[in-house]
C-alpha atoms as a PDB file:
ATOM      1  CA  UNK A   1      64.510 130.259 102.370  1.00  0.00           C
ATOM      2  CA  UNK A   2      68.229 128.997 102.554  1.00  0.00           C
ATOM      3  CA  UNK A   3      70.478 129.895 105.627  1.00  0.00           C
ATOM      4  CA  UNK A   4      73.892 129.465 105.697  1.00  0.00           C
ATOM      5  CA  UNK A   5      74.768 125.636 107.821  1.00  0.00           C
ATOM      6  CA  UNK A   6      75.549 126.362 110.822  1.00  0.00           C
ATOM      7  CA  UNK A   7      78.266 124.253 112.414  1.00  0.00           C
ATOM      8  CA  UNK A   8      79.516 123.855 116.042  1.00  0.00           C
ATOM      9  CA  UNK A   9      83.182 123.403 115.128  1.00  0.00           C
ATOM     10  CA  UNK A  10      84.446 123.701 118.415  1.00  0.00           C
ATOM     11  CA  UNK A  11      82.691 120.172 119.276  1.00  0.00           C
ATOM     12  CA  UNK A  12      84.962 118.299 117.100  1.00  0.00           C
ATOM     13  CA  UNK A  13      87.954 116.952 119.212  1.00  0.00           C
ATOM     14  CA  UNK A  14      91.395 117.885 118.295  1.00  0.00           C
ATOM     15  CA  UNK A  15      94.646 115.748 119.286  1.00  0.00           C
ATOM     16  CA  UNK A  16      97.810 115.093 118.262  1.00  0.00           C
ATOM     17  CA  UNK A  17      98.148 112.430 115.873  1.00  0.00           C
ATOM     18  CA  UNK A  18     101.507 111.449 117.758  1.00  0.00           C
ATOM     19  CA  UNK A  19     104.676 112.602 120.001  1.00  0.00           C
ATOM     20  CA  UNK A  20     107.397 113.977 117.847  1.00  0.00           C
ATOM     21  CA  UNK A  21     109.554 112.291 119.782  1.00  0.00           C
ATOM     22  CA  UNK A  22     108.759 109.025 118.414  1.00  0.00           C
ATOM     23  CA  UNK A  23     109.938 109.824 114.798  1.00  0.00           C
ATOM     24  CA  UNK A  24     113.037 109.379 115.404  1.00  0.00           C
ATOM     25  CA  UNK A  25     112.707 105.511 115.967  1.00  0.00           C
ATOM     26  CA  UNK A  26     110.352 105.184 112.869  1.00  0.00           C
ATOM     27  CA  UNK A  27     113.139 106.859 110.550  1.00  0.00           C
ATOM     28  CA  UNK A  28     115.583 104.411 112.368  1.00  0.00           C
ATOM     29  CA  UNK A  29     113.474 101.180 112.123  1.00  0.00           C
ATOM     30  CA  UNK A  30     112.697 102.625 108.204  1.00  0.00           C
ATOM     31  CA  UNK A  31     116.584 102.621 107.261  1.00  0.00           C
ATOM     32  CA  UNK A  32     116.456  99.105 108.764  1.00  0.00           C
ATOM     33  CA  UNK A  33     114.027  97.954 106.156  1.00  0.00           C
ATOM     34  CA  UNK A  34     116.234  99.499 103.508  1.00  0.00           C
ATOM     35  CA  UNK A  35     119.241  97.597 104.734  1.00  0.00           C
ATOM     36  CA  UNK A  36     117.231  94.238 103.727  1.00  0.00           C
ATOM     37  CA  UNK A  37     117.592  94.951 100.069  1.00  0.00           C
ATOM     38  CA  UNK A  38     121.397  94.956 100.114  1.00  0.00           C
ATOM     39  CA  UNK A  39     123.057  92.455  98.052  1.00  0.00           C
ATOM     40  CA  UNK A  40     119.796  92.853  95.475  1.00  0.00           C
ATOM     41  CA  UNK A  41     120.499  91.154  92.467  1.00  0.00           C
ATOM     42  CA  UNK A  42     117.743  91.061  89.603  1.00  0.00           C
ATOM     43  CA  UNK A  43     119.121  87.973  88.034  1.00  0.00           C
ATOM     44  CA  UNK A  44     120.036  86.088  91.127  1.00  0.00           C
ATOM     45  CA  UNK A  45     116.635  85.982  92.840  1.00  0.00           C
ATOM     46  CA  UNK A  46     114.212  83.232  92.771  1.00  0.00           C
ATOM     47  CA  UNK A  47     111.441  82.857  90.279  1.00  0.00           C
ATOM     48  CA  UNK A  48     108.505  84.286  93.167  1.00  0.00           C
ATOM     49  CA  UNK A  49     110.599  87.225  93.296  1.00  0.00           C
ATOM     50  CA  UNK A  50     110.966  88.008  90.015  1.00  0.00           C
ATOM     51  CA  UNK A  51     107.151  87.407  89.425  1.00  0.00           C
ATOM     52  CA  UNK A  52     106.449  89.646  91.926  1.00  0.00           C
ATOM     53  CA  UNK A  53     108.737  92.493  90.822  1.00  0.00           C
ATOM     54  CA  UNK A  54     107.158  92.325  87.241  1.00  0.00           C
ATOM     55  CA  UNK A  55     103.627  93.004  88.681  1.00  0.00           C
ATOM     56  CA  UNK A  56     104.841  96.639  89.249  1.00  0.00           C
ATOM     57  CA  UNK A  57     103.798  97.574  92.332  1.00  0.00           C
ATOM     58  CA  UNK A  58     103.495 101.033  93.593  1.00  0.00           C
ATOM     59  CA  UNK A  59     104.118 100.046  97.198  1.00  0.00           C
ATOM     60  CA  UNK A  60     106.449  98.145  99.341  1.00  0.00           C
ATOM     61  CA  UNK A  61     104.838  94.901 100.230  1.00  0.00           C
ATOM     62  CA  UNK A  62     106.556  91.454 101.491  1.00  0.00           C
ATOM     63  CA  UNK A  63     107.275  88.802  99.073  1.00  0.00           C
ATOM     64  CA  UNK A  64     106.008  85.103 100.972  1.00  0.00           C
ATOM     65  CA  UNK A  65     108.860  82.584 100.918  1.00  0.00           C
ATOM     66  CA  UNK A  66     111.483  85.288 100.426  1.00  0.00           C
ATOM     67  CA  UNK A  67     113.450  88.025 102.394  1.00  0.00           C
ATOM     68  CA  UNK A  68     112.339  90.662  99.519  1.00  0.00           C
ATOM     69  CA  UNK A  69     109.559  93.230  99.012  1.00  0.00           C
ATOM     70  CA  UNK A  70     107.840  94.291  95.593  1.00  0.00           C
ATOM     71  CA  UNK A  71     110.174  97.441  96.190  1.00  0.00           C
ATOM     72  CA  UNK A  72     113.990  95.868  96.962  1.00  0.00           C
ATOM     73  CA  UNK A  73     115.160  96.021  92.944  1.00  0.00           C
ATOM     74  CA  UNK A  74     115.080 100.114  93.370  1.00  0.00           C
ATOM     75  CA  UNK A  75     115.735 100.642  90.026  1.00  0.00           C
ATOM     76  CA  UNK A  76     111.684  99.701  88.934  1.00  0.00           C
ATOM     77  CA  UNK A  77     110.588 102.015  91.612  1.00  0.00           C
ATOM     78  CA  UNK A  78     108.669 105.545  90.804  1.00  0.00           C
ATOM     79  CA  UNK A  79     110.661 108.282  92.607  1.00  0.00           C
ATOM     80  CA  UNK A  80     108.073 110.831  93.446  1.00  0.00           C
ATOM     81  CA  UNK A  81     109.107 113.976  95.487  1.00  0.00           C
ATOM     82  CA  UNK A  82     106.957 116.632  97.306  1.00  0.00           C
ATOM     83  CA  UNK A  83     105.342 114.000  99.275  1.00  0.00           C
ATOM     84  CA  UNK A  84     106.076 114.809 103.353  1.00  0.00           C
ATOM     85  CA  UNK A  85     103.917 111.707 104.392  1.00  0.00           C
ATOM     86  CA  UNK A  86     106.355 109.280 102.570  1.00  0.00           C
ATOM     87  CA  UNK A  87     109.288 110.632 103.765  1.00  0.00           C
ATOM     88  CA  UNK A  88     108.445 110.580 107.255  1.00  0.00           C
ATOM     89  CA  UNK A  89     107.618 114.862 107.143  1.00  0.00           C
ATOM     90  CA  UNK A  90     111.378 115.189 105.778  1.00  0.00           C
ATOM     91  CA  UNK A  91     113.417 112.930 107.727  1.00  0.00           C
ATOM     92  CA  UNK A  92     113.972 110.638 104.601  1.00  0.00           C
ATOM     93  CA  UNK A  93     114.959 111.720 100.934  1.00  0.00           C
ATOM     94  CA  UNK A  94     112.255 111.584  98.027  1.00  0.00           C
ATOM     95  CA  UNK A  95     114.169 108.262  96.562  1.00  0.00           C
ATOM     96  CA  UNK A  96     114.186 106.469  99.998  1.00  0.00           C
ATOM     97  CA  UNK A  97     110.676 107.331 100.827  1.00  0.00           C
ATOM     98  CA  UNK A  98     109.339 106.057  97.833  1.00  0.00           C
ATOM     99  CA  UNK A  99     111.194 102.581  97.873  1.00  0.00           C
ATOM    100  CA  UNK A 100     109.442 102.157 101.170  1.00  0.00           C
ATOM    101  CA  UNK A 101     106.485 103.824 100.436  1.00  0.00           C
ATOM    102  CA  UNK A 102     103.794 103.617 101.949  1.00  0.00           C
ATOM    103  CA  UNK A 103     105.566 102.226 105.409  1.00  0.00           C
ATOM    104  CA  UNK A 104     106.245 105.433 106.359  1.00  0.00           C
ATOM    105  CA  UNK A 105     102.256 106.259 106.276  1.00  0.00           C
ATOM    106  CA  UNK A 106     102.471 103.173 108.591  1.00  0.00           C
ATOM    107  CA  UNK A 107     104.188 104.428 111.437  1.00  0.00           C
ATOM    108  CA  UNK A 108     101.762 106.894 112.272  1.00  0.00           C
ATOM    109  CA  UNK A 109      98.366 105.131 111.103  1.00  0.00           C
ATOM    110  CA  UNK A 110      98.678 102.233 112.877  1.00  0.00           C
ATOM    111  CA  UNK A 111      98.337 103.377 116.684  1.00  0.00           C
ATOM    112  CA  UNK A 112      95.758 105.311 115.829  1.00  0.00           C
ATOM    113  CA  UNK A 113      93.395 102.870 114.174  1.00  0.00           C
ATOM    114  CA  UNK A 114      90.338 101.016 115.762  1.00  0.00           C
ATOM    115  CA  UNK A 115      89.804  97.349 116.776  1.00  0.00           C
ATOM    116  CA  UNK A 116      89.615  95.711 113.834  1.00  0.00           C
ATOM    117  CA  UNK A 117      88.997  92.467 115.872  1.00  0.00           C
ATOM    118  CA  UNK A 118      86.164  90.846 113.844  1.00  0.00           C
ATOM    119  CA  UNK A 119      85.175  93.819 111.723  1.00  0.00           C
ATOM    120  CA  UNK A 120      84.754  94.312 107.640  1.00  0.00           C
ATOM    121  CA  UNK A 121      87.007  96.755 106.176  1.00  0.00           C
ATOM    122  CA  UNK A 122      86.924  98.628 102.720  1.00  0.00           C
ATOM    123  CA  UNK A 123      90.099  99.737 101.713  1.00  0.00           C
ATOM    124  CA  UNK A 124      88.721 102.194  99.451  1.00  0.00           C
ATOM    125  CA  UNK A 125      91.954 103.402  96.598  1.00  0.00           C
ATOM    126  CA  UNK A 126      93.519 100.545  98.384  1.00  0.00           C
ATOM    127  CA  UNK A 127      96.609 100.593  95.581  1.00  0.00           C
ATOM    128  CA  UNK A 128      98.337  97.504  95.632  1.00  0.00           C
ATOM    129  CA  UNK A 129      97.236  96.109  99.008  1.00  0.00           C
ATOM    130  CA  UNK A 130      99.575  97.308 101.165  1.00  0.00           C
ATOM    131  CA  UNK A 131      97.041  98.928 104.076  1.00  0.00           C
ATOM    132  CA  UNK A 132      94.513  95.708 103.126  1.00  0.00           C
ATOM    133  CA  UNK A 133      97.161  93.296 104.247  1.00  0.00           C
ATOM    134  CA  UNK A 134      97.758  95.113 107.710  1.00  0.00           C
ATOM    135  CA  UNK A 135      94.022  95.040 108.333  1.00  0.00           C
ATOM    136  CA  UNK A 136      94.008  91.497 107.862  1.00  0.00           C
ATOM    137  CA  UNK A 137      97.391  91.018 110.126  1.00  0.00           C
ATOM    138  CA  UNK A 138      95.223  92.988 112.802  1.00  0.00           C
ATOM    139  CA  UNK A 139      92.393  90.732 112.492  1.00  0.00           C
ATOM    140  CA  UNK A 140      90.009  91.668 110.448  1.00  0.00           C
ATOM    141  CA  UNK A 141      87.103  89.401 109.580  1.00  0.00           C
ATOM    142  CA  UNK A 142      87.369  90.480 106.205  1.00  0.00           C
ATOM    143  CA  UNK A 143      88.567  93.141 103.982  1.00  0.00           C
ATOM    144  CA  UNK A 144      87.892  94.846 100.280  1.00  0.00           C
ATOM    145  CA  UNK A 145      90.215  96.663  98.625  1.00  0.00           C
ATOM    146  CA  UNK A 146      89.090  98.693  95.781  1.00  0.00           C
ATOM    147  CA  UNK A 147      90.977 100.345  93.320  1.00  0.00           C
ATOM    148  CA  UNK A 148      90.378 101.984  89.862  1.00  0.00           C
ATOM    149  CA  UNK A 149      93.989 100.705  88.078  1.00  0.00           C
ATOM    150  CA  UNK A 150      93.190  96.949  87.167  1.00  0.00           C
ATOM    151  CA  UNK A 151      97.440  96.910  87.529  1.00  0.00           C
ATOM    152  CA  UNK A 152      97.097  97.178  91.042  1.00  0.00           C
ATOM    153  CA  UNK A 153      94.414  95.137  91.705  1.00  0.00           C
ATOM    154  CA  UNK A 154      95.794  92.044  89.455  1.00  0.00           C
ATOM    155  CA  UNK A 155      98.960  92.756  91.491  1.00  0.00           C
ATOM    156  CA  UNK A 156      96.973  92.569  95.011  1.00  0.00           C
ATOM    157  CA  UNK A 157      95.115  89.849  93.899  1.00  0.00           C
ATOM    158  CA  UNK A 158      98.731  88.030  92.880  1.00  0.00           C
ATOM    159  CA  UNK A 159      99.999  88.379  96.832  1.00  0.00           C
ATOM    160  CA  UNK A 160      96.724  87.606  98.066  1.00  0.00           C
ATOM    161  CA  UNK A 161      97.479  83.985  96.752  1.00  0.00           C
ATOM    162  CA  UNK A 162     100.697  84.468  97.647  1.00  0.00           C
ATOM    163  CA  UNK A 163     100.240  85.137 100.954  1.00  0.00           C
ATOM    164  CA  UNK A 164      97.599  82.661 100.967  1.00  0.00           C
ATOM    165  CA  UNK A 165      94.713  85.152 102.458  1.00  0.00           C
ATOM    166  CA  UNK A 166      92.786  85.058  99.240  1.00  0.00           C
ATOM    167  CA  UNK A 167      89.663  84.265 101.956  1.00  0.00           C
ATOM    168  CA  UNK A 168      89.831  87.199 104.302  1.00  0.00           C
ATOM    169  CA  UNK A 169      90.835  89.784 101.708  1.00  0.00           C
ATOM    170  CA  UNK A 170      89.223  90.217  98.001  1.00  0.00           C
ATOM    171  CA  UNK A 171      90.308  93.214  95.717  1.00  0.00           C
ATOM    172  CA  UNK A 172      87.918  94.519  93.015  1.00  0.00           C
ATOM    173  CA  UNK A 173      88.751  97.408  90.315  1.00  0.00           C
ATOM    174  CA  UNK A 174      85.966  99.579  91.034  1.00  0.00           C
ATOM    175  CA  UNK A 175      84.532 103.015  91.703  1.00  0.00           C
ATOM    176  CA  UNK A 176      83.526 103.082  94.986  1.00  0.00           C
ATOM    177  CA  UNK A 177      81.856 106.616  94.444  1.00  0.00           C
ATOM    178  CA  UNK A 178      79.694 105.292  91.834  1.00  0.00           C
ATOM    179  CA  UNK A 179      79.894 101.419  92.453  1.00  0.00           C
ATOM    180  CA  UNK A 180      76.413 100.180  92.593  1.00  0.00           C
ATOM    181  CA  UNK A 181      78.253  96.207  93.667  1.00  0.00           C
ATOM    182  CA  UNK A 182      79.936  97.564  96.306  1.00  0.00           C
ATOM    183  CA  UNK A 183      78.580  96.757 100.184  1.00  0.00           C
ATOM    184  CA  UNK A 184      78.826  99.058 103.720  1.00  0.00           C
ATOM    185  CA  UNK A 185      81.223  97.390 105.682  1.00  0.00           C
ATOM    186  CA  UNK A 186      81.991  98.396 109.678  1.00  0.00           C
ATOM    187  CA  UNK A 187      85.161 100.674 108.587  1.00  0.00           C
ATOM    188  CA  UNK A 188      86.014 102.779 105.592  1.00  0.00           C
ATOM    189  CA  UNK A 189      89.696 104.129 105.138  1.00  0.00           C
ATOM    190  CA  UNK A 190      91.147 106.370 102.578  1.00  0.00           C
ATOM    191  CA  UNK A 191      94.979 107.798 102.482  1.00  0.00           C
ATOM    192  CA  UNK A 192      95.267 110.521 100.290  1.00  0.00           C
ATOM    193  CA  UNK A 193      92.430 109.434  98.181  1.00  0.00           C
ATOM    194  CA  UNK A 194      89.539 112.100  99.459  1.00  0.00           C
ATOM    195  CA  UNK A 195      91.903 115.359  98.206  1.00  0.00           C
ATOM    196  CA  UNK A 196      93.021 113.319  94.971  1.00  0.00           C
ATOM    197  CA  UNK A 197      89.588 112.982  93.975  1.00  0.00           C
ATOM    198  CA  UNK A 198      87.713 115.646  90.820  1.00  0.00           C
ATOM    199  CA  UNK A 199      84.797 115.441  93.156  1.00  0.00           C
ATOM    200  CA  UNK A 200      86.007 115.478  96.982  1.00  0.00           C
ATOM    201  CA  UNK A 201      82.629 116.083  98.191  1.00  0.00           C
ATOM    202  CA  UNK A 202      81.130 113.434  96.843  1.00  0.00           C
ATOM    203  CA  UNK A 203      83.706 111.017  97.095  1.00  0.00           C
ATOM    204  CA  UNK A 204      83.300 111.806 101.126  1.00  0.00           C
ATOM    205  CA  UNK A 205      79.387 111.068 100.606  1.00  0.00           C
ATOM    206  CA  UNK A 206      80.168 107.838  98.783  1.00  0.00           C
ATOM    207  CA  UNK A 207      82.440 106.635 101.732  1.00  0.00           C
ATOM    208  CA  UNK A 208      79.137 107.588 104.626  1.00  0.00           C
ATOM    209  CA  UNK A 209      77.700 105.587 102.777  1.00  0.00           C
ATOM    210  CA  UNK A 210      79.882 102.188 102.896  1.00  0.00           C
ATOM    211  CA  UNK A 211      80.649 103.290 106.328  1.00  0.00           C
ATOM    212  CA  UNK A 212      78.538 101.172 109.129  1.00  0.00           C
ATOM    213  CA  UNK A 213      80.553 102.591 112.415  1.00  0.00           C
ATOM    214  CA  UNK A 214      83.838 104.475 111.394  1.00  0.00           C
ATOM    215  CA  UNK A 215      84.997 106.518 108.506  1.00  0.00           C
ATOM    216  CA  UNK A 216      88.929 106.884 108.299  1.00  0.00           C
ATOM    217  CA  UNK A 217      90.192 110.053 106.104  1.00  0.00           C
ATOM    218  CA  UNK A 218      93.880 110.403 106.565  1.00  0.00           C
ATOM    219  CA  UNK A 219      95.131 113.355 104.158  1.00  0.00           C
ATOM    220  CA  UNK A 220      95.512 117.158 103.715  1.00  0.00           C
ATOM    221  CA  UNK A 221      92.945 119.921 104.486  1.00  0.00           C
ATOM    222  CA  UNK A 222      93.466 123.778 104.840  1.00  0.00           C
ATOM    223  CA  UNK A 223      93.011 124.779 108.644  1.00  0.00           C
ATOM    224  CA  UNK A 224      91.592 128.139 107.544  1.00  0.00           C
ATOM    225  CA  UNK A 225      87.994 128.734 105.447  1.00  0.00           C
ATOM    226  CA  UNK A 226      88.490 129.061 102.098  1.00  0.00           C
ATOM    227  CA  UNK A 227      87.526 128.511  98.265  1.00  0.00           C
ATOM    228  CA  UNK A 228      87.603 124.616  97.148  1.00  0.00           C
ATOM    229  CA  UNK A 229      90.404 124.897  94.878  1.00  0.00           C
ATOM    230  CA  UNK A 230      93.061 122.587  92.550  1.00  0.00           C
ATOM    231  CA  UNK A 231      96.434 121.871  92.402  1.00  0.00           C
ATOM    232  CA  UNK A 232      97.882 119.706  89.418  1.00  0.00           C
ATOM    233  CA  UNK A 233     101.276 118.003  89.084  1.00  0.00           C
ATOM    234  CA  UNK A 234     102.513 117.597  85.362  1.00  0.00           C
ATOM    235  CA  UNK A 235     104.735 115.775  83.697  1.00  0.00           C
ATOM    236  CA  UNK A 236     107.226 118.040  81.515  1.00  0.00           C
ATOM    237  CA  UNK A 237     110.695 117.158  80.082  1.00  0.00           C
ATOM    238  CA  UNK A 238     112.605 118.318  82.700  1.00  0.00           C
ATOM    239  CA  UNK A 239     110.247 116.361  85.249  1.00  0.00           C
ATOM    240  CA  UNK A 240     109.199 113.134  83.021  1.00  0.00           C
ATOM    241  CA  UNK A 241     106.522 110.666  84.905  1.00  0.00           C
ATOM    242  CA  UNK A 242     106.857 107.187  84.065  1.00  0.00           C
ATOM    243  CA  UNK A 243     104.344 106.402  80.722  1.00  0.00           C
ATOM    244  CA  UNK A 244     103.240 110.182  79.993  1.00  0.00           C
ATOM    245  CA  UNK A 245     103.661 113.136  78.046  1.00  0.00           C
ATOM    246  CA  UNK A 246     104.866 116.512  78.528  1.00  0.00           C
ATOM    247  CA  UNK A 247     101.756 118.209  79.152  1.00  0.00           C
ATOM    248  CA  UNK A 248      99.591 115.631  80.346  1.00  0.00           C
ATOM    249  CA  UNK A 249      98.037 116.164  84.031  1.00  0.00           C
ATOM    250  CA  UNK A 250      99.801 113.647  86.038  1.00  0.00           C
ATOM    251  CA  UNK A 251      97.957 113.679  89.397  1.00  0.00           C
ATOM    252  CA  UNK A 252      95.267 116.152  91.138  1.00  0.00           C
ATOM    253  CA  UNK A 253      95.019 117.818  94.701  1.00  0.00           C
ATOM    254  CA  UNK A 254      91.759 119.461  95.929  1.00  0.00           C
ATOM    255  CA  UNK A 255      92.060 122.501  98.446  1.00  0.00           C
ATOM    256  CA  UNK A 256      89.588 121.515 101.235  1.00  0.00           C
ATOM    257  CA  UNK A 257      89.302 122.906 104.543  1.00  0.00           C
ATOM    258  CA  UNK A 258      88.443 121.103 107.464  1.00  0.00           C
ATOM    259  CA  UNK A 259      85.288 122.897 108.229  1.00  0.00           C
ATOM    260  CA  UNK A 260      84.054 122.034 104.938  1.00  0.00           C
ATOM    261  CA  UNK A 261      85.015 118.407 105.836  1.00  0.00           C
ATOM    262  CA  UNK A 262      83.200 118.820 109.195  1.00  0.00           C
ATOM    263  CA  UNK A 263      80.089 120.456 107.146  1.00  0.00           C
ATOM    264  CA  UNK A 264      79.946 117.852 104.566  1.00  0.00           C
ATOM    265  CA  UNK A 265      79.763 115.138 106.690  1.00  0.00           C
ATOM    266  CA  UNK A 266      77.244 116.708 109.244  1.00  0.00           C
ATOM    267  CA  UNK A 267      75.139 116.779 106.083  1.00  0.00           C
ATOM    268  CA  UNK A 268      75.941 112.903 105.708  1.00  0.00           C
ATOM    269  CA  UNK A 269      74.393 112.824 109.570  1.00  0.00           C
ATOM    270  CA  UNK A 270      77.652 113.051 111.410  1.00  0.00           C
ATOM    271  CA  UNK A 271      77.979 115.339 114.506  1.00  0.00           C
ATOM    272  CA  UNK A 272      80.780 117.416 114.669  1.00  0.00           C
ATOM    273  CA  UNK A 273      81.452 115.818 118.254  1.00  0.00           C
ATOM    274  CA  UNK A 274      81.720 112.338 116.758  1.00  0.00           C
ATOM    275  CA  UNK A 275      84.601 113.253 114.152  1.00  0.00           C
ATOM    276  CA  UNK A 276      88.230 113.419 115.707  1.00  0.00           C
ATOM    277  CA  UNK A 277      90.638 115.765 113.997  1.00  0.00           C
ATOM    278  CA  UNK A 278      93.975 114.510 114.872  1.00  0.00           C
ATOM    279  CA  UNK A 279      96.355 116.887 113.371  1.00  0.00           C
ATOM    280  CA  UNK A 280     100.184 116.276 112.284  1.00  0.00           C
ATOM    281  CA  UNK A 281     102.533 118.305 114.591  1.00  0.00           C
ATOM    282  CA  UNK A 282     105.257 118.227 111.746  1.00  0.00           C
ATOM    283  CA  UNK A 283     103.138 118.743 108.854  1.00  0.00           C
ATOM    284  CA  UNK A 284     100.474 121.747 109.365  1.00  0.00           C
ATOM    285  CA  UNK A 285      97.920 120.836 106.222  1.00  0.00           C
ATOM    286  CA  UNK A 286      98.118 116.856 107.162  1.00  0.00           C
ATOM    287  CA  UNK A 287      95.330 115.822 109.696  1.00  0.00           C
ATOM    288  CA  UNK A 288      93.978 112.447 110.111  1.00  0.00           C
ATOM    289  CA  UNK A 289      90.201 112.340 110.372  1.00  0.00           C
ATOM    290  CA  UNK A 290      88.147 109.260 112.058  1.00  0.00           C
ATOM    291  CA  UNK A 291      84.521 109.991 112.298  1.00  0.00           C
ATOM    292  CA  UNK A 292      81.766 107.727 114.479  1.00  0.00           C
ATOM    293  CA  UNK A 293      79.382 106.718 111.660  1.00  0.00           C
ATOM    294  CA  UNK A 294      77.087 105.114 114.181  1.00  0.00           C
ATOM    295  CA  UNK A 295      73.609 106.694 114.066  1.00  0.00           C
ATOM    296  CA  UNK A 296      74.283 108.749 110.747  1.00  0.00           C
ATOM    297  CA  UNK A 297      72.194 106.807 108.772  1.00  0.00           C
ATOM    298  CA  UNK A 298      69.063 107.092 111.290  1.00  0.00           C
ATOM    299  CA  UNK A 299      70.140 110.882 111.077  1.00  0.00           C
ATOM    300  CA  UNK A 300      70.219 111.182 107.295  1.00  0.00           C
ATOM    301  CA  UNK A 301      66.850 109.201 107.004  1.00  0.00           C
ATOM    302  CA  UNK A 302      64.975 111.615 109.681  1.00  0.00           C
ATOM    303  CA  UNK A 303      66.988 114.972 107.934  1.00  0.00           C
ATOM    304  CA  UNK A 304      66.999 114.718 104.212  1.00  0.00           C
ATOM    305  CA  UNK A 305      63.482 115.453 102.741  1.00  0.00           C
ATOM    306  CA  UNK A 306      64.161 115.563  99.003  1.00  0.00           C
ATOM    307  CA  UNK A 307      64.172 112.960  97.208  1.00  0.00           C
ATOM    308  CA  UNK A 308      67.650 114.377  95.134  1.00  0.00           C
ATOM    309  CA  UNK A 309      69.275 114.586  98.589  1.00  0.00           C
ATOM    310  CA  UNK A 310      68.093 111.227  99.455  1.00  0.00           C
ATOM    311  CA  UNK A 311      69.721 109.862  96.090  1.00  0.00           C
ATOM    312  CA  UNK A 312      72.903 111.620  96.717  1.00  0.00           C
ATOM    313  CA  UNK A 313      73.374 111.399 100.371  1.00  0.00           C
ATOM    314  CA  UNK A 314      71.507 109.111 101.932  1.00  0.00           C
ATOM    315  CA  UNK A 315      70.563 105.590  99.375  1.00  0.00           C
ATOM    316  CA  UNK A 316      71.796 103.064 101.728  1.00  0.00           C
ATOM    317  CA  UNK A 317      74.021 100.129 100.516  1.00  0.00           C
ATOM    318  CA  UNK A 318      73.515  96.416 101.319  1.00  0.00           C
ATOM    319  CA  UNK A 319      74.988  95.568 104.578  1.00  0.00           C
ATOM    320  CA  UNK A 320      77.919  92.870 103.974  1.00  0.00           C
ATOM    321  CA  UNK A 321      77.768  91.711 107.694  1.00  0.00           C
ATOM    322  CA  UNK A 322      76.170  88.224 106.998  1.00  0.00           C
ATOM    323  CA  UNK A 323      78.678  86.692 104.610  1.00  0.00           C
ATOM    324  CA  UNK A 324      81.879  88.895 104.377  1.00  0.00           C
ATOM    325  CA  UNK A 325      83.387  86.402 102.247  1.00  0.00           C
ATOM    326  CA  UNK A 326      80.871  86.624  99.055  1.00  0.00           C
ATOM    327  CA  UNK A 327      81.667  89.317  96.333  1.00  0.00           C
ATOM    328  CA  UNK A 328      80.985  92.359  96.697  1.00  0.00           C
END
């Protein structure tokens, strides 16, 4: 006989995921990084520059050997509005948020993270590289990035060189949901890649799975019950995207609430009392989730019976603990 899940919600801890006062010296040190691109001039920069500009990146990462990012010629950069995360819940217009995107995901993020002292990170939708790069800068033994645009990862791959980190971070174009190469590593992050997903819930099953000791969700959820539901964005000829067609479905939003979140992963053997909710005080349906993966697996393997659920929720991956540095 089925009964409805019942979940202790109230044994999930919810903070703040920072002081308000404290945004107004990210939007200051933000313009700052603006101000480096004055005096941009496409055909008076040096050949890495150039390089790196025609890679296309979507985010604003730093250029080795040079005072320039992948985003300081603004006129090559994809002006998306409606996004409160990259403009810093407002503070900055849609153009100036997306030359600097994702930075101003940075501000926030970056207190709140882990030690990453010694651990294996996948950067799972990691884009161009931008978050993989930080990991690395906070010490990281080594990180994945993963990403299903081959554009990106050829571009991550590029600075990786570049930067000359090629052996502490390694980018593959790859499904993580489905990948069957792909290893666990100690932490799995996601921005705005769970609610972007056709299949939220299991895209957050996928990510248990990779996860050895902390899960990392940081996107939007509905504080209230309700129906799992979709929002589109489309490209029309009053609002053209970059390489489509009027008509054409240009990106995709899931409507999940964070008790489906909460019940989702209790079913992936996570307590509510080990996931911390830390919601945005300046943006209501933004909440950044970190969940303690550590005993989930001995919890899925003593909880799920049928072989289905075992195959959906619980078929461990291959640890990548003994040789971070060999593919994944």
């Amino acid at each position: 006989m089925f009964v409805p899940l019942e979940v202790d919600y109230a044994q999930s801890p919810i903070e703040p995921l920072f002081d308000v006062s404290a945004s107004a010296d990210w939007k200051f040190r933000l313009l700052a990084d603006l101000l480096a691109d004055r005096n941009f001039r496409a055909d008076g920069e040096d050949q890495a520059v150039r390089r790196a500009l025609d890679m296309g990146c979507f985010q604003r990462i730093d250029i080795p050997g040079t005072k320039r990012t992948t985003s300081s010629d603004h006129s090559r950069v994809a002006v998306l509005g409606g996004n409160p995360l990259q403009t810093l819940f407002g503070m900055l217009t849609d153009t100036d948020g997306s030359i600097l995107r994702p930075r101003a995901k940075w501000c926030y993020l970056e207190p709140t993270l882990p030690d990453l002292t010694g651990k294996t990170v996948l950067d799972a939708g990691c884009n161009c590289g931008f978050f993989s790069f930080e990991f690395v800068r906070l010490g990281a033994a080594h990180v994945t990035g993963c990403d299903l645009v081959k554009a990106s990862v050829d571009a991550a791959s590029y600075l990786a060189r570049e930067k000359k980190c090629s052996n502490k971070v390694r980018f593959v174009c790859d499904d993580f949901t489905r990948s069957t190469e792909l290893k666990s590593h100690d932490v799995v992050f996601m921005s705005e890649v769970f609610t972007h997903s056709p299949s939220p819930v299991n895209t957050l099953y996928a990510a248990a799975l990779l996860a050895e000791e902390t899960l990392i969700i940081d996107d939007f959820f509905e504080r209230q019950d309700g129906p799992l539901d979709f929002y589109v964005a489309v490209s029309s000829e009053s609002e053209p995207f970059p390489g489509t067609k009027p008509g054409q479905f240009v990106f995709l939003a899931a409507s999940v609430s964070e008790r489906l979140l909460l019940k989702s992963l209790r079913i992936a053997g996570v307590l509510p009392s080990r996931v911390r909710r830390l919601q945005n005080p300046m943006e209501p349906r933004h909440t950044l989730i970190i969940a303690d993966m550590r005993g989930a697996r001995e919890r899925r393997e003593n909880e799920l019976w049928h072989p289905y659920l075992r195959s959906m929720i619980g078929e461990e991956r291959r640890s990548a603990h003994a040789d971070p540095s060999t593919p994944s």
